[in-house]
Protein backbone atom coordinates (compact mmCIF):
# COMPACT_ATOMS: atom_id res chain seq x y z
CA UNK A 1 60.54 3.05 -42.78
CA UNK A 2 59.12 5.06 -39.99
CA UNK A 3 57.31 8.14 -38.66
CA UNK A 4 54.59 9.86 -40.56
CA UNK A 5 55.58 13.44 -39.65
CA UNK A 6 58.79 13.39 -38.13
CA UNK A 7 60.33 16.21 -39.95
CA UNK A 8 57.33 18.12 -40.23
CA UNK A 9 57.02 18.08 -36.34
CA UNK A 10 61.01 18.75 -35.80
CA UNK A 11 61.25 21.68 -38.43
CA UNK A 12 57.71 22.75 -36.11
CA UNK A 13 59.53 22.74 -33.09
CA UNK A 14 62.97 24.77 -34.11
CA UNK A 15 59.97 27.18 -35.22
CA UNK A 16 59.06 27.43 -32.01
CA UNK A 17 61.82 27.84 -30.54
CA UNK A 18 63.50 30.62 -32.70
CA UNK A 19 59.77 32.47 -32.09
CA UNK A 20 61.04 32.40 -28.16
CA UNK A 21 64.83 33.63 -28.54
CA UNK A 22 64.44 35.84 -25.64
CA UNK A 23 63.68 33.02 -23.36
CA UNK A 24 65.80 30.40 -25.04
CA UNK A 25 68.55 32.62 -23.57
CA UNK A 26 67.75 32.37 -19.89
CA UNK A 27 66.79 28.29 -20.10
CA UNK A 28 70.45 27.90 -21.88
CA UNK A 29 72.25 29.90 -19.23
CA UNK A 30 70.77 27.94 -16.59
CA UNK A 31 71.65 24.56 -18.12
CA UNK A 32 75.29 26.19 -18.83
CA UNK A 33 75.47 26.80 -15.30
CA UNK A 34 74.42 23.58 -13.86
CA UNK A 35 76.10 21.72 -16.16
CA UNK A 36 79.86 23.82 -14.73
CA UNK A 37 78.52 23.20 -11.02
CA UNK A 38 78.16 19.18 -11.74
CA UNK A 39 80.54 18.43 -14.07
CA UNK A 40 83.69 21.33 -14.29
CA UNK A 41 83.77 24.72 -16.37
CA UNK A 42 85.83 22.73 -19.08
CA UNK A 43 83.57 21.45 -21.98
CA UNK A 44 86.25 19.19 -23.37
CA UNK A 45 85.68 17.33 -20.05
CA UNK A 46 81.76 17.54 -19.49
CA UNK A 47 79.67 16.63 -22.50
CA UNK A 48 76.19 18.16 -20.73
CA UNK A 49 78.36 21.45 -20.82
CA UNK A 50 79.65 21.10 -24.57
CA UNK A 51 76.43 20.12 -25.31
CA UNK A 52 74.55 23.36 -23.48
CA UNK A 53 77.58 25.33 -25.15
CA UNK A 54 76.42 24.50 -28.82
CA UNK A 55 72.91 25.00 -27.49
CA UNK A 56 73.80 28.64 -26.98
CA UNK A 57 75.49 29.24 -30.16
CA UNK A 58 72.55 27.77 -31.69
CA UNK A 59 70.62 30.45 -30.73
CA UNK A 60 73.34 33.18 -31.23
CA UNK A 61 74.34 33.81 -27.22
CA UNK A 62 77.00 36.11 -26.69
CA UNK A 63 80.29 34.63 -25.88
CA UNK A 64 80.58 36.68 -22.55
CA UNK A 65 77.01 35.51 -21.62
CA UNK A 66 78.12 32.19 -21.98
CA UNK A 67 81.47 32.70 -19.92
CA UNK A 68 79.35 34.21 -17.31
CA UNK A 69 77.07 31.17 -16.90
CA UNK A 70 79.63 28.95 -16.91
CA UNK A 71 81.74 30.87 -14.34
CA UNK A 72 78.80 30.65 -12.32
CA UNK A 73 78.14 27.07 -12.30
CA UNK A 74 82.20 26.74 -11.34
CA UNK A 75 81.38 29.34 -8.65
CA UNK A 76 84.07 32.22 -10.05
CA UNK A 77 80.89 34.69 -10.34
CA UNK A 78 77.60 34.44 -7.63
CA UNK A 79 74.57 32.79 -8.91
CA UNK A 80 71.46 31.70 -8.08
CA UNK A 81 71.44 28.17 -6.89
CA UNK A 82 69.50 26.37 -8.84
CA UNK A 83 68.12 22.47 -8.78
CA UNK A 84 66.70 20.34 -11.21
CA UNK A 85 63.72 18.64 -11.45
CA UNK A 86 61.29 16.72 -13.44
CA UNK A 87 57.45 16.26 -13.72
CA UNK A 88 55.50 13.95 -15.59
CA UNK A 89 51.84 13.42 -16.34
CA UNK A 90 49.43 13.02 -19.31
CA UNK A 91 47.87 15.10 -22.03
CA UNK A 92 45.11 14.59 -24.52
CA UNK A 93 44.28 11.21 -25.57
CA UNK A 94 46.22 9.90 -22.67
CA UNK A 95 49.87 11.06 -24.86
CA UNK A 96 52.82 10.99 -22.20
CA UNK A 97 54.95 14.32 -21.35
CA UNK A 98 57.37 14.47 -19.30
CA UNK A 99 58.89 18.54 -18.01
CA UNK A 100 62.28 19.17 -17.64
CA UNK A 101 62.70 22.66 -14.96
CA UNK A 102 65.79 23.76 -13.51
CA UNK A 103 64.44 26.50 -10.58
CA UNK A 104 65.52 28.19 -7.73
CA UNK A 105 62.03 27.32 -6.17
CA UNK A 106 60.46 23.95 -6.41
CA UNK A 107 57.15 25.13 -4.77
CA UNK A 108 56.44 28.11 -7.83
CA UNK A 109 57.66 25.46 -10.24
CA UNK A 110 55.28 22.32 -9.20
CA UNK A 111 52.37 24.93 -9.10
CA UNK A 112 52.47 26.13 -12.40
CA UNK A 113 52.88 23.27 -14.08
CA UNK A 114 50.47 21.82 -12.58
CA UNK A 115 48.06 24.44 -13.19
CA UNK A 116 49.31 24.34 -16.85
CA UNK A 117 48.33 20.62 -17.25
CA UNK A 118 45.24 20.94 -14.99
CA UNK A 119 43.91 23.88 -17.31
CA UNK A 120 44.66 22.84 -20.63
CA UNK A 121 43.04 19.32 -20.41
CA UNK A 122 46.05 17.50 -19.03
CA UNK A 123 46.61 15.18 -15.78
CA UNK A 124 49.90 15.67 -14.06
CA UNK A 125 50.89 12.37 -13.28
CA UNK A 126 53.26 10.83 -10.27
CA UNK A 127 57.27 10.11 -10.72
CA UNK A 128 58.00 7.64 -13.04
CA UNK A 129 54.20 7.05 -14.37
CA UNK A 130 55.31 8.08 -18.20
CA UNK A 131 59.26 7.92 -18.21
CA UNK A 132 59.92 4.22 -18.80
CA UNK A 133 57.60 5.15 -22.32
CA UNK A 134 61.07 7.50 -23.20
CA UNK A 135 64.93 6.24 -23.93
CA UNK A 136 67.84 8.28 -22.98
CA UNK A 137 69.81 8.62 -26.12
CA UNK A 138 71.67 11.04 -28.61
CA UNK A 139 69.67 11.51 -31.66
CA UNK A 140 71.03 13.49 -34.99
CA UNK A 141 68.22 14.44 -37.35
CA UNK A 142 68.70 14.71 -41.42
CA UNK A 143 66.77 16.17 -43.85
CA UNK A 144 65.19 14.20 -46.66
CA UNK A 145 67.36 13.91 -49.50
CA UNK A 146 70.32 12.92 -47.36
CA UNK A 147 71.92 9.85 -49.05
CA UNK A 148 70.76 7.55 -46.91
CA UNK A 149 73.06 4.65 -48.05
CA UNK A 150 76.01 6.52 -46.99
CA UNK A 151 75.21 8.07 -44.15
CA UNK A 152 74.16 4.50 -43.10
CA UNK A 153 77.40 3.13 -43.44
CA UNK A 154 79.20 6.11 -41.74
CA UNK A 155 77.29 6.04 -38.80
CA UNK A 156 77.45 2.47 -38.61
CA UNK A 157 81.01 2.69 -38.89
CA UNK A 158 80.58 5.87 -35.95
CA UNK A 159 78.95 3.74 -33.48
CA UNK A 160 75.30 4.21 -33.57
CA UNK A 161 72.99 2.32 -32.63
CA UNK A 162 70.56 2.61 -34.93
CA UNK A 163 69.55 4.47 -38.21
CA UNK A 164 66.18 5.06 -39.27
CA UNK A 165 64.41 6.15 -42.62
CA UNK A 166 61.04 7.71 -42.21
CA UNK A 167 58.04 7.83 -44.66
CA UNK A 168 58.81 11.94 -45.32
CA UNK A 169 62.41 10.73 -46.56
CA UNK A 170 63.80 12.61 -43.45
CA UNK A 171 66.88 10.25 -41.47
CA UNK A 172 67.36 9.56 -37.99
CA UNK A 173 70.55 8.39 -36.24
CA UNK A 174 70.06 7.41 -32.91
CA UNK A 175 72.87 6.96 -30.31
CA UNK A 176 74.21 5.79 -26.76
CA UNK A 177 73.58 9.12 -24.84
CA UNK A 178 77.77 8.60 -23.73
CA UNK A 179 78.42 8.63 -27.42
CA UNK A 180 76.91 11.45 -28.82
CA UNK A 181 79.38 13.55 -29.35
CA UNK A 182 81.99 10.92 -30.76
CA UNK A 183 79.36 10.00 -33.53
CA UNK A 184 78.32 13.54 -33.99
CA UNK A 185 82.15 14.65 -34.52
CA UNK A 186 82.75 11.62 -36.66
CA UNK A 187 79.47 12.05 -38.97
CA UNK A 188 80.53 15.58 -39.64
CA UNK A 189 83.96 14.41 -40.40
CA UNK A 190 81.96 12.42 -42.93
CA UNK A 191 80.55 15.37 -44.75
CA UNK A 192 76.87 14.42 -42.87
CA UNK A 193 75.59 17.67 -40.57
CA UNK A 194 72.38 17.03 -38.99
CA UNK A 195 69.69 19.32 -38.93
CA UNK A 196 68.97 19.01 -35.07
CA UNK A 197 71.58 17.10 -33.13
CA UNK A 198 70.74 16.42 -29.26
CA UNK A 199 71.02 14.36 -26.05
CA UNK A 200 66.97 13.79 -25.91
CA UNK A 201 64.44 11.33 -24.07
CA UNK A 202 62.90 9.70 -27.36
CA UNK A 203 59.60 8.02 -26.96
CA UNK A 204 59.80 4.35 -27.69
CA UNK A 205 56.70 4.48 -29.27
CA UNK A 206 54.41 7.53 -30.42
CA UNK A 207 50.61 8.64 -30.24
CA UNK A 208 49.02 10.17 -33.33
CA UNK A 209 46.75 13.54 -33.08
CA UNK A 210 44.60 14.41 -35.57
CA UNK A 211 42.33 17.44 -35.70
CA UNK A 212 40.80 18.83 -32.41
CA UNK A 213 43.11 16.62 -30.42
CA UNK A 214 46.40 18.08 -32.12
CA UNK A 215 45.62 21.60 -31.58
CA UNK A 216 44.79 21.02 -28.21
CA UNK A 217 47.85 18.95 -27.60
CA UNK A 218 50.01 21.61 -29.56
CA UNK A 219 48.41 24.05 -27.13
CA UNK A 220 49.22 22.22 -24.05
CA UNK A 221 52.89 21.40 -24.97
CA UNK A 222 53.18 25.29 -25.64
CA UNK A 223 52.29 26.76 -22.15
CA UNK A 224 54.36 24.25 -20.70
CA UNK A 225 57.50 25.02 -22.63
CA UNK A 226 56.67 29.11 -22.02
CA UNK A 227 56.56 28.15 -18.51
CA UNK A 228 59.80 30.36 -16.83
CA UNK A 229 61.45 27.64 -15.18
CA UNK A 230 60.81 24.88 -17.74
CA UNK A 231 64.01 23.60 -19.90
CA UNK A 232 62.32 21.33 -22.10
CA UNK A 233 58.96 19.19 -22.54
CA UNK A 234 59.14 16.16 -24.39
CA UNK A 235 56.08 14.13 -25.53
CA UNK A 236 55.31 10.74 -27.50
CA UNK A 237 52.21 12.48 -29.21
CA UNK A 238 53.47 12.82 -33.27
CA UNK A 239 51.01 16.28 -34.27
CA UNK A 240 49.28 15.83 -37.25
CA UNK A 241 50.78 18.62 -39.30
């Protein structure tokens, strides 16, 4: 068993995240189309595109919206060009984020964050000072209830790498990052469809927040993630819900 609040702080998150629909749209179009520029418009070919694809369906994007970024990305329509980049630093009780942008100017982008963490009682940190704390992997999330013996065996069977059963009764199937999508296809196959299926950077280890601390933590993690050119924030802290 592991994880005190692991659903409670997923189920938290897609909250969030449905609260900001508007803006989920313009982070998903960007990923869309610098996923087509790196890897090719086809998403049979380029799992970061398949996976920005479902990303936008998640959240109800129009098909032509999604043709549009991806025909940008394969340069069929003018875009903006747009880079990626990544910042890392610390927030309350010394819990490591890492900031996932994709911007069309590095200068804006560096400033607010850093204004973000410098405000709300974080330190932004230098490359590499939290990452090696976070593991590049596919993870599928299930909700408690799920029967854990067979999912087990099905994932098992599917490739993963590991399959964990947290104190809320909530299941986690981590993956090789390559082999997301294989076990993904192959659990559903199985009758198993996860709750929140992604392609994250999963802390090794995480930080409990309690009181004062998780509020100010939640509070931090939010203007960072309503931040224009920020894709995703990721943290070790687990929120005391």
């Amino acid at each position: 068993m592991a994880g005190h609040s692991k659903w409670a702080n997923i189920q938290h998150r897609k909250g969030r995240q449905d609260e900001k629909r508007g803006a989920a749209f313009s982070r998903v179009a960007k990923e869309i189309t610098v996923a087509a520029r790196m890897g090719g418009g086809d998403p049979t070919f380029n799992p970061r595109l398949r996976a920005a694809v479902d990303k936008a369906k998640g959240v109800n994007m129009p098909k032509d919206k999604i043709d549009n970024a991806i025909k940008k990305g394969t340069g069929e329509l003018e875009g903006v060009d747009y880079i990626e980049v990544r910042y890392e630093g610390y927030g309350i009780a010394g819990a490591a984020i890492m900031v996932d942008c994709v911007t069309d100017n590095k200068t804006r982008t560096v400033a607010e964050v850093r204004h973000a963490f410098t405000k709300y009682g974080g330190n932004m940190g230098t490359d590499g000072c939290v990452s090696f704390q976070f593991k590049h992997c596919g993870q599928l999330l299930f909700a408690p209830g799920t029967d854990e013996a067979n999912l087990m065996d099905a994932a098992i069977e599917a490739g993963a790498d590991d399959v964990l059963t947290h104190d809320d009764g909530s299941i986690e199937v981590l993956t090789p990052a390559n082999d997301f999508f294989a076990v993904k296809d192959a659990l559903e196959a199985a009758g198993f469809k996860a709750e929140v299926a992604e392609v994250t950077m999963r802390p090794e280890a995480e930080i409990d927040l309690a009181g004062d601390d998780a509020v100010r933590m939640q509070r931090l993690l939010d203007v960072l993630e309503d931040l224009d050119d920020v894709q995703v924030v990721y943290s070790n802290a687990a929120l005391d819900a």
